[in-house]
N, C-alpha and C. Protein backbone atom coordinates (compact mmCIF):
# COMPACT_ATOMS: atom_id res chain seq x y z
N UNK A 1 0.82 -1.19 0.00
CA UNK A 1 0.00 0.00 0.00
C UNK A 1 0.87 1.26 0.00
N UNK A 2 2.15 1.09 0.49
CA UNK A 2 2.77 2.26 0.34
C UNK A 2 3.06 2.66 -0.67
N UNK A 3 3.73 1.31 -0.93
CA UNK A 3 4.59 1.80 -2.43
C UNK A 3 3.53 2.42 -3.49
N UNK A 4 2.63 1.38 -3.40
CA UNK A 4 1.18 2.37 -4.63
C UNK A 4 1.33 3.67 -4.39
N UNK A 5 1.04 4.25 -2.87
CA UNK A 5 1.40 5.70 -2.70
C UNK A 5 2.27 6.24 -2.84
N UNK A 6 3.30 5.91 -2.85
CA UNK A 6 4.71 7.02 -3.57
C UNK A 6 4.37 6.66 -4.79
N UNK A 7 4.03 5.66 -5.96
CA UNK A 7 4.00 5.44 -7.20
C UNK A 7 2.71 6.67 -8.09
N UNK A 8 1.74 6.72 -6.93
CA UNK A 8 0.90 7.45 -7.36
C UNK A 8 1.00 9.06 -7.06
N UNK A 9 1.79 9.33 -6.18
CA UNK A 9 2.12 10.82 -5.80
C UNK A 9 2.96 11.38 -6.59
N UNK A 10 3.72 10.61 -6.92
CA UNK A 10 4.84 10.56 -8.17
C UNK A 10 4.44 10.98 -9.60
N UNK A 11 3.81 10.25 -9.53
CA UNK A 11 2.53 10.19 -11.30
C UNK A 11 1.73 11.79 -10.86
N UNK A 12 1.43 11.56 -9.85
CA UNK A 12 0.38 13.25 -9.51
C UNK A 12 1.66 13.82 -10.16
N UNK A 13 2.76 14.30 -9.37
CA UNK A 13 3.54 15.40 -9.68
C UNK A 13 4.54 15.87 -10.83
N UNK A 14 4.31 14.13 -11.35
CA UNK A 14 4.87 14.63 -12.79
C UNK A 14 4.10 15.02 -13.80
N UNK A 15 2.73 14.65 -13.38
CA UNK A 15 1.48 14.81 -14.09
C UNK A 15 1.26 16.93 -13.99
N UNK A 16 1.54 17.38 -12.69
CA UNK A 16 1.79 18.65 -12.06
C UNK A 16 2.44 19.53 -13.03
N UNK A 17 3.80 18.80 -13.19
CA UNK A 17 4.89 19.73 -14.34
C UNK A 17 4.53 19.25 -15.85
N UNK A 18 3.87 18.58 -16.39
CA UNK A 18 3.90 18.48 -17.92
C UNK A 18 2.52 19.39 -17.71
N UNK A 19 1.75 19.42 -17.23
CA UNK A 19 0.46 20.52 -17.16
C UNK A 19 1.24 21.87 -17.64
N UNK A 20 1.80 22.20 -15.94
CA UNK A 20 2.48 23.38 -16.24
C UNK A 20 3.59 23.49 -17.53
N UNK A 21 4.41 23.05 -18.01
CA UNK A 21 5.31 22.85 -18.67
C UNK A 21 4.39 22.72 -20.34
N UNK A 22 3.30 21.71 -20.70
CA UNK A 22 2.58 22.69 -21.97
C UNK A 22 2.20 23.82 -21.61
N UNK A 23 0.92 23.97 -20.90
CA UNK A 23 0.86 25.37 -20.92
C UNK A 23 1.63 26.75 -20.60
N UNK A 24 2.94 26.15 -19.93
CA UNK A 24 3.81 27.46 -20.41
C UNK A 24 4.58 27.41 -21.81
N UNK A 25 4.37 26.49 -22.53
CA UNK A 25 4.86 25.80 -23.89
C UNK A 25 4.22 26.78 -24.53
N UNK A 26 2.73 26.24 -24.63
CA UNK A 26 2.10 27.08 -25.48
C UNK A 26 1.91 28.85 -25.31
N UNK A 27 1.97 28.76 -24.25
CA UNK A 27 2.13 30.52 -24.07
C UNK A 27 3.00 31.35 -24.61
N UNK A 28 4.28 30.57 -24.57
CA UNK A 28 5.52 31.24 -25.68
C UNK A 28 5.26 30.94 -26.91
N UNK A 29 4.66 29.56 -27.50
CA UNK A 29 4.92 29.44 -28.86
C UNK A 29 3.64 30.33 -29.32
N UNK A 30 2.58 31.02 -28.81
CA UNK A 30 1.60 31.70 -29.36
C UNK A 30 1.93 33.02 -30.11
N UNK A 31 2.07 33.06 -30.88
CA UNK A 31 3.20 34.21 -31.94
C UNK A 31 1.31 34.73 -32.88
N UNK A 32 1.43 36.77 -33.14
CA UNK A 32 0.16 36.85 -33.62
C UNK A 32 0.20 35.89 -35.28
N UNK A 33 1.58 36.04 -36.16
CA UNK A 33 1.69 35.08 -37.28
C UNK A 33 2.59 34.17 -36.45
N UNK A 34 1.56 33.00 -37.27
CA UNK A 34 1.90 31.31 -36.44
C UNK A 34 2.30 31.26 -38.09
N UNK A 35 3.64 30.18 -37.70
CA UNK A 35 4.01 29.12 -38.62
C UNK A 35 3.46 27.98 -38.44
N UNK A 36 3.90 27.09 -39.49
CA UNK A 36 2.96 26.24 -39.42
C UNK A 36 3.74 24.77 -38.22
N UNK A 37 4.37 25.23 -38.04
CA UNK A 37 5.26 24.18 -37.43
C UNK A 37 5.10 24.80 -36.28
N UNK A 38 4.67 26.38 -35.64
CA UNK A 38 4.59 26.43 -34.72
C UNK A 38 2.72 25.78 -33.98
N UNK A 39 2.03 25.93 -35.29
CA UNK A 39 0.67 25.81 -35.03
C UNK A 39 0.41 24.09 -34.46
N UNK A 40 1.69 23.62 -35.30
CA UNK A 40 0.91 21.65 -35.09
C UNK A 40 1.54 21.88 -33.66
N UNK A 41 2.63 22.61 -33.63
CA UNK A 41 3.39 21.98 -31.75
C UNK A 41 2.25 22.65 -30.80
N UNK A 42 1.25 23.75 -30.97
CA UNK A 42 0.56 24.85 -30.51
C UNK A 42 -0.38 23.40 -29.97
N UNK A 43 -0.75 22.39 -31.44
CA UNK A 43 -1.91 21.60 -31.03
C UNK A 43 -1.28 20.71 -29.89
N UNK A 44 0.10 20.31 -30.39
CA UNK A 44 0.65 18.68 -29.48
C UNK A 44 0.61 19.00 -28.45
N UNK A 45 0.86 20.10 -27.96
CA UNK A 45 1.14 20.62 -26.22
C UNK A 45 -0.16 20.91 -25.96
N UNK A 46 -1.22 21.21 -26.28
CA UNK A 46 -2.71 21.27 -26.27
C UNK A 46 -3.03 19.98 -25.39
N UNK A 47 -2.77 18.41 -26.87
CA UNK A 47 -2.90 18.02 -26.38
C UNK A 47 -2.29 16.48 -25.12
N UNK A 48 -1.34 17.23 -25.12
CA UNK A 48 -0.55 16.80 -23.44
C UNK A 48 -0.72 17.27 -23.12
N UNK A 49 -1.51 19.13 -22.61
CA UNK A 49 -1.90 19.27 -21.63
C UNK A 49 -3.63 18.59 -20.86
N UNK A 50 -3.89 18.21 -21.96
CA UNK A 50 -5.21 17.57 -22.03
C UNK A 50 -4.89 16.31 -20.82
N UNK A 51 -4.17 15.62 -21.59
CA UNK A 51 -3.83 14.41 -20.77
C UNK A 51 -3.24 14.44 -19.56
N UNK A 52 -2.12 15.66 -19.99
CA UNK A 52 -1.58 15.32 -18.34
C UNK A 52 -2.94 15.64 -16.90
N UNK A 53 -3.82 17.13 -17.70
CA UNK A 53 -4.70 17.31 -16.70
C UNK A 53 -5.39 16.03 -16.28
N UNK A 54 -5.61 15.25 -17.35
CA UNK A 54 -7.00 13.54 -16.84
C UNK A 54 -5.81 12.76 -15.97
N UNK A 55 -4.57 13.33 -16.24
CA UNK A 55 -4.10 11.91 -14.96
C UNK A 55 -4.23 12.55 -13.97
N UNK A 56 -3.86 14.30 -14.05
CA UNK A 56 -3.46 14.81 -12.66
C UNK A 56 -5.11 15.00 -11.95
N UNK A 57 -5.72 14.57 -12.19
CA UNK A 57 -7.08 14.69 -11.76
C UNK A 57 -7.32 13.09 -11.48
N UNK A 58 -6.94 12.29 -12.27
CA UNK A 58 -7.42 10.86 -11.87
C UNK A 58 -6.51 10.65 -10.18
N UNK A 59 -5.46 10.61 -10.66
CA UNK A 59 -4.28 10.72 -9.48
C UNK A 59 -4.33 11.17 -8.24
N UNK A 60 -5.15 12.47 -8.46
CA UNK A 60 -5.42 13.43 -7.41
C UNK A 60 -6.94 12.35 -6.39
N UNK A 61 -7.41 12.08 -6.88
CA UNK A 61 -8.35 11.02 -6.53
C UNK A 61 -8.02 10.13 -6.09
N UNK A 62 -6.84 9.11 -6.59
CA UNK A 62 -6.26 8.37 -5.94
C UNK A 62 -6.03 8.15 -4.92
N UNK A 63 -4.90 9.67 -4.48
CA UNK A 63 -4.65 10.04 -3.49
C UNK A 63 -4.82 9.95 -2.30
N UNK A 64 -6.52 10.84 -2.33
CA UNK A 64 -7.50 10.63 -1.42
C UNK A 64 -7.61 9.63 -0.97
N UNK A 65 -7.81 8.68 -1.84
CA UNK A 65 -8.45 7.02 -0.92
C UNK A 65 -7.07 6.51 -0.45
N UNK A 66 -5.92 7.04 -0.87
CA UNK A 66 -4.49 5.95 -0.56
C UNK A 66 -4.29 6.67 1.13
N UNK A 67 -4.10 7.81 1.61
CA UNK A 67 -3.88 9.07 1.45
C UNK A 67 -4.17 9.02 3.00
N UNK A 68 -4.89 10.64 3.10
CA UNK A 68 -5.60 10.70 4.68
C UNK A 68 -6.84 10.70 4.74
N UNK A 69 -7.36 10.26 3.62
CA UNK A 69 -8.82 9.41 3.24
C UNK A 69 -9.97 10.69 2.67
N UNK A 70 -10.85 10.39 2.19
CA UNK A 70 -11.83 10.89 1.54
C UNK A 70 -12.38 11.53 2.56
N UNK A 71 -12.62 11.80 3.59
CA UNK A 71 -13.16 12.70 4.54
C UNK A 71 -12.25 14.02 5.17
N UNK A 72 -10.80 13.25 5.16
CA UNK A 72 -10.55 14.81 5.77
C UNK A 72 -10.28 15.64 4.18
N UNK A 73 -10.46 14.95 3.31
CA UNK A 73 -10.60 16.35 1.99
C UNK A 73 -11.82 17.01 1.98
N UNK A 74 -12.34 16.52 1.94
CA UNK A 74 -14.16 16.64 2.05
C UNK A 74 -14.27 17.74 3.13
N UNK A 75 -13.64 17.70 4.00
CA UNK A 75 -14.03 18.54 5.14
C UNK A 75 -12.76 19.91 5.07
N UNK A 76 -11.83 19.86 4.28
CA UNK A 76 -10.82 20.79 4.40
C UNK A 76 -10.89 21.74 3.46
N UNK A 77 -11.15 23.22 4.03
CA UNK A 77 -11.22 24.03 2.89
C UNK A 77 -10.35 24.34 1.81
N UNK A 78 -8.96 24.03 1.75
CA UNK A 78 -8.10 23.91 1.00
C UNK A 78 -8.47 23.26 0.06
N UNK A 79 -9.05 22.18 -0.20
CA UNK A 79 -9.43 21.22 -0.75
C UNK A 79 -10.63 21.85 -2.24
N UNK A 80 -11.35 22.21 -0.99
CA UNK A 80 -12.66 23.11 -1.85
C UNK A 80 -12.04 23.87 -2.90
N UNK A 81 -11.31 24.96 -2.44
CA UNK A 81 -10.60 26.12 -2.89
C UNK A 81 -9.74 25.35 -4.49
N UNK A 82 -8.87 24.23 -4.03
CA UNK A 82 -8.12 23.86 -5.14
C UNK A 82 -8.91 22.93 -6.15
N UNK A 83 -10.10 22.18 -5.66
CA UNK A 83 -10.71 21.84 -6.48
C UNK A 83 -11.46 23.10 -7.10
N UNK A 84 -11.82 24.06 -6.98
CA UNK A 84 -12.46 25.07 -7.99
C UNK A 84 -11.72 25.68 -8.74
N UNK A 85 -10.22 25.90 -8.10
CA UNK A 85 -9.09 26.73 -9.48
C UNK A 85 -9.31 25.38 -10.42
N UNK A 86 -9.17 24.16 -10.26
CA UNK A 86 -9.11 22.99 -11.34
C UNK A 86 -9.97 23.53 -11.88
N UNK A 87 -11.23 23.37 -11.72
CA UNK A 87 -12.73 24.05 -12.59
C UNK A 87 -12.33 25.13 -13.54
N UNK A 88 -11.62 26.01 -12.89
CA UNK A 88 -11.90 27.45 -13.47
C UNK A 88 -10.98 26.78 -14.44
N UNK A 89 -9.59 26.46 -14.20
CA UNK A 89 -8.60 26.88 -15.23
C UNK A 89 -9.34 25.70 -16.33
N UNK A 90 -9.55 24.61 -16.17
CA UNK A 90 -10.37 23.78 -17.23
C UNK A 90 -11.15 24.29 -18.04
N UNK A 91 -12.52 24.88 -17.20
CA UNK A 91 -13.01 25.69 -18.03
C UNK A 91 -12.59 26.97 -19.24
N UNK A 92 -11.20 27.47 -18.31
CA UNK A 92 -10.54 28.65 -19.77
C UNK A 92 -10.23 27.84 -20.29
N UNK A 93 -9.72 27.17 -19.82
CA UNK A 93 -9.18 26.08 -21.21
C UNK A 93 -9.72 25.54 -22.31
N UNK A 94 -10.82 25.49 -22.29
CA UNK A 94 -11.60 24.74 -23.32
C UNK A 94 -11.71 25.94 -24.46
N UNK A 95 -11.91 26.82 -24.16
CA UNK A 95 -11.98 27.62 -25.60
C UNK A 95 -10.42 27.91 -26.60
N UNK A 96 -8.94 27.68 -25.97
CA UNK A 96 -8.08 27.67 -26.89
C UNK A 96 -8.18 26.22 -27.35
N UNK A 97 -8.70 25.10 -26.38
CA UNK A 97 -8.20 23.30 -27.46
C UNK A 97 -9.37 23.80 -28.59
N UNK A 98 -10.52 24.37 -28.02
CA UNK A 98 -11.37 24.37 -29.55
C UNK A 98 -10.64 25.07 -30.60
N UNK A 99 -9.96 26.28 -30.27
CA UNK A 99 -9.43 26.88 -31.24
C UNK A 99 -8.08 26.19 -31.95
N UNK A 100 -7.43 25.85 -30.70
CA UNK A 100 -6.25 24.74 -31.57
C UNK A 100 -6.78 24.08 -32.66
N UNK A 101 -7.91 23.24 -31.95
CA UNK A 101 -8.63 21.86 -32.68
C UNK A 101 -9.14 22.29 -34.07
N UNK A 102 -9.39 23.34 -34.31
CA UNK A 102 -10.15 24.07 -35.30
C UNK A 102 -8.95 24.48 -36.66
N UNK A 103 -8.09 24.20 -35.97
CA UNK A 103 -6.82 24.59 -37.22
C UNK A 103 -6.50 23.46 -37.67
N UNK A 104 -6.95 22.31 -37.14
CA UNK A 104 -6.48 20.84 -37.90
C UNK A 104 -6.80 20.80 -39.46
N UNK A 105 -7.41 21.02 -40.01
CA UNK A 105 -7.74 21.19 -41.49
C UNK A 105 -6.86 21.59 -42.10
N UNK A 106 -6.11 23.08 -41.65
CA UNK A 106 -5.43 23.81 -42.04
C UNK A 106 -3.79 23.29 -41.72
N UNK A 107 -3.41 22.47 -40.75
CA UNK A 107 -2.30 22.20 -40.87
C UNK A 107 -2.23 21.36 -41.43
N UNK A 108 -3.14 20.31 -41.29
CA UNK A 108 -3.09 19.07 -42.44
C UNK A 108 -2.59 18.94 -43.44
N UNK A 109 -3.69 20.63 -44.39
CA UNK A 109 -3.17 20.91 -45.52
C UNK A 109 -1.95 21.63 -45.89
N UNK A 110 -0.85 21.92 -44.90
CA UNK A 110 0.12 22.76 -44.49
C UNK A 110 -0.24 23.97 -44.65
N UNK A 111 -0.62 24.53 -44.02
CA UNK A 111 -1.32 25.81 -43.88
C UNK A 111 -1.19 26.45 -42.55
N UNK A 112 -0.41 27.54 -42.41
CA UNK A 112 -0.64 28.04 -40.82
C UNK A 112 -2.02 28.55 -40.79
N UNK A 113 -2.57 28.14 -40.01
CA UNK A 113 -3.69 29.43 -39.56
C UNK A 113 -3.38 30.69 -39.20
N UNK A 114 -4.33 31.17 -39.74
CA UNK A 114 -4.41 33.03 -39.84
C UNK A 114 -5.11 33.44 -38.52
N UNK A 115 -4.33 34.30 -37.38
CA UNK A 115 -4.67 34.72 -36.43
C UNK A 115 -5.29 36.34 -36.37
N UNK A 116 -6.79 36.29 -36.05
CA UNK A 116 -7.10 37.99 -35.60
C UNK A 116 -6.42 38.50 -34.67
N UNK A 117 -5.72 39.56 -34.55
CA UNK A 117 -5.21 40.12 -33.36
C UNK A 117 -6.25 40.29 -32.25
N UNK A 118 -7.32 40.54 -32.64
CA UNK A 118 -8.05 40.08 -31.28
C UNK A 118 -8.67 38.66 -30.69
N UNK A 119 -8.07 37.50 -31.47
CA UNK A 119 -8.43 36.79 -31.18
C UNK A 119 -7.11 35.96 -30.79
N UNK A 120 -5.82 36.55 -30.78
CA UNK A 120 -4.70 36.31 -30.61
C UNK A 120 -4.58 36.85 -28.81
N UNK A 121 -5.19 38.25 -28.98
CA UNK A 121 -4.96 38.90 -27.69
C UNK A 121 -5.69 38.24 -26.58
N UNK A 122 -7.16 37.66 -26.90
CA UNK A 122 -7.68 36.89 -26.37
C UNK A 122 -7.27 35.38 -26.06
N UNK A 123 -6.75 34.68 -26.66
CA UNK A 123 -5.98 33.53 -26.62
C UNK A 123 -4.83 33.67 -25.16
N UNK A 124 -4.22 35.00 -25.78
CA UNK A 124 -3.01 35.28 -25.04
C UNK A 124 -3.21 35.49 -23.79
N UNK A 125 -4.24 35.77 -23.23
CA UNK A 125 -5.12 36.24 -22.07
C UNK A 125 -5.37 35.22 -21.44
N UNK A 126 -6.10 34.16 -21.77
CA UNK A 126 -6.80 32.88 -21.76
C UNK A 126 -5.45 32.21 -20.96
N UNK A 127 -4.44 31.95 -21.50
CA UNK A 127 -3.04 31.54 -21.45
C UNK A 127 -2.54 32.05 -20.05
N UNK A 128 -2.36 33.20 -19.91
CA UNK A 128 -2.16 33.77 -18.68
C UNK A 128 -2.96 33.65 -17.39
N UNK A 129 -4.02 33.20 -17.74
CA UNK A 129 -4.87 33.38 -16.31
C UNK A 129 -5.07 32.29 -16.17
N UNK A 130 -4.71 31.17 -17.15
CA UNK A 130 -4.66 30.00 -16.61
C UNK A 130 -3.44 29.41 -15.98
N UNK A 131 -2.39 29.82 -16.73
CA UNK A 131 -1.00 30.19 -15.37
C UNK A 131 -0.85 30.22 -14.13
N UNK A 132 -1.96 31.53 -14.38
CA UNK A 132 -1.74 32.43 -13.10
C UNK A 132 -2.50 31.26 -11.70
N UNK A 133 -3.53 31.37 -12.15
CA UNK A 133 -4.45 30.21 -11.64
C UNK A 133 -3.70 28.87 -11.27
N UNK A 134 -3.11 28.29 -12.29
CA UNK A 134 -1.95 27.19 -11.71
C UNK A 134 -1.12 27.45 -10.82
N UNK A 135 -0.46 28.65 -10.95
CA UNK A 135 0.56 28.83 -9.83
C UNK A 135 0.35 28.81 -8.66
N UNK A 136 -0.74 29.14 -8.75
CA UNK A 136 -1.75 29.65 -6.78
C UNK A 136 -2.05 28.06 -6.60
N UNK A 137 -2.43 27.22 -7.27
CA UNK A 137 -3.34 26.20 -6.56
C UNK A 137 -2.12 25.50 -5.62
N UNK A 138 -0.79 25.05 -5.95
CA UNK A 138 -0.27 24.45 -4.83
C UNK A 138 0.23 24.61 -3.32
N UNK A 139 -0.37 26.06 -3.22
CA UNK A 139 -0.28 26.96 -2.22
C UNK A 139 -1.53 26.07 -1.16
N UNK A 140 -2.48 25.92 -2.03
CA UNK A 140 -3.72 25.06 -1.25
C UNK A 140 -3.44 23.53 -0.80
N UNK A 141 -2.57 23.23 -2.29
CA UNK A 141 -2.00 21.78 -2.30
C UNK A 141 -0.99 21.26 -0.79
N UNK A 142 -0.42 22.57 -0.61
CA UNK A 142 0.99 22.77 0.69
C UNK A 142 -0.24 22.88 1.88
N UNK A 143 -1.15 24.03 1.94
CA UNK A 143 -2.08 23.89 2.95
C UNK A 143 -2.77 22.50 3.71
N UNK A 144 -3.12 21.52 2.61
CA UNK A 144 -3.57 20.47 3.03
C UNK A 144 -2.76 19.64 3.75
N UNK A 145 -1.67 19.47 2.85
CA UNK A 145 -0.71 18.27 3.29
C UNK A 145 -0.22 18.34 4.20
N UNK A 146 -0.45 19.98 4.84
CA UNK A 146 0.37 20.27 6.14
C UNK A 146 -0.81 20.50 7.80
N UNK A 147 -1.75 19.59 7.22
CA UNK A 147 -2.95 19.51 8.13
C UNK A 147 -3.69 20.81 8.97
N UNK A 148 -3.31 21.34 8.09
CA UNK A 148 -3.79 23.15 9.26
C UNK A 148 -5.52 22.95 8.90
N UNK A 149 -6.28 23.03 9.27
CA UNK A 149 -7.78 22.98 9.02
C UNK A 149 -8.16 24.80 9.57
């Protein structure tokens, strides 16, 4: 039972940095003219961040039951708090994978997609506050683990 738990805390936290690590990927490679080589890597880090989020969320679950059990999360406001930045930043998120996802045609056909500057500035925005939002949540993550209620 232990070892599952270091195996799975492990997987959480590497799951932690490829999150962070595309989405600071994609934040630099977001240029207002995209090449086209920058647009397919724009999608691949899209989608590893996709994935890494479903482990770091499956994992994070794990946790719980391996862990200090499904009740003292349930009851710890830290808990609350970091499960809703997950929400939020998920939720921004979904409108750049649509927009990534939406250029597949176009890279296919080698084609960069053509960016509006306001829809670049918006992207770019999107990008940042989901950052920003990442950076804060392990502040909650440190709160828990360190039993302060």
């Amino acid at each position: 039972m232990i070892a599952e738990g270091i195996v799975v805390a492990w997987i959480h936290y590497m799951s932690v940095m490829l999150v962070l690590g595309a989405l600071l990927g994609e934040h630099l490679l977001l240029k207002p003219q995209l090449t086209l080589a920058g647009a397919k890597t724009l999608q691949r880090l899209d989608l590893l961040y996709g994935i890494s989020a479903t482990v770091l969320l499956i994992t994070g679950i794990m946790r719980m039951y391996l862990e200090k059990g499904v009740d003292y999360y349930l009851h710890h406001g830290a808990f609350h708090i970091l499960i809703t930045l997950f929400v939020l930043i998920g939720a921004i998120s979904i409108y750049p994978t649509i927009v990534f996802r939406r250029w597949s045609a176009d890279t296919r056909a080698g084609n960069a997609p053509q960016l509006e500057p306001s829809m670049y500035r918006r992207l770019q925005m999107m990008l940042r506050a989901e950052l920003t939002l990442l950076l804060i949540a392990p502040l909650f993550a440190a709160w828990m683990a360190h039993a302060l209620l």
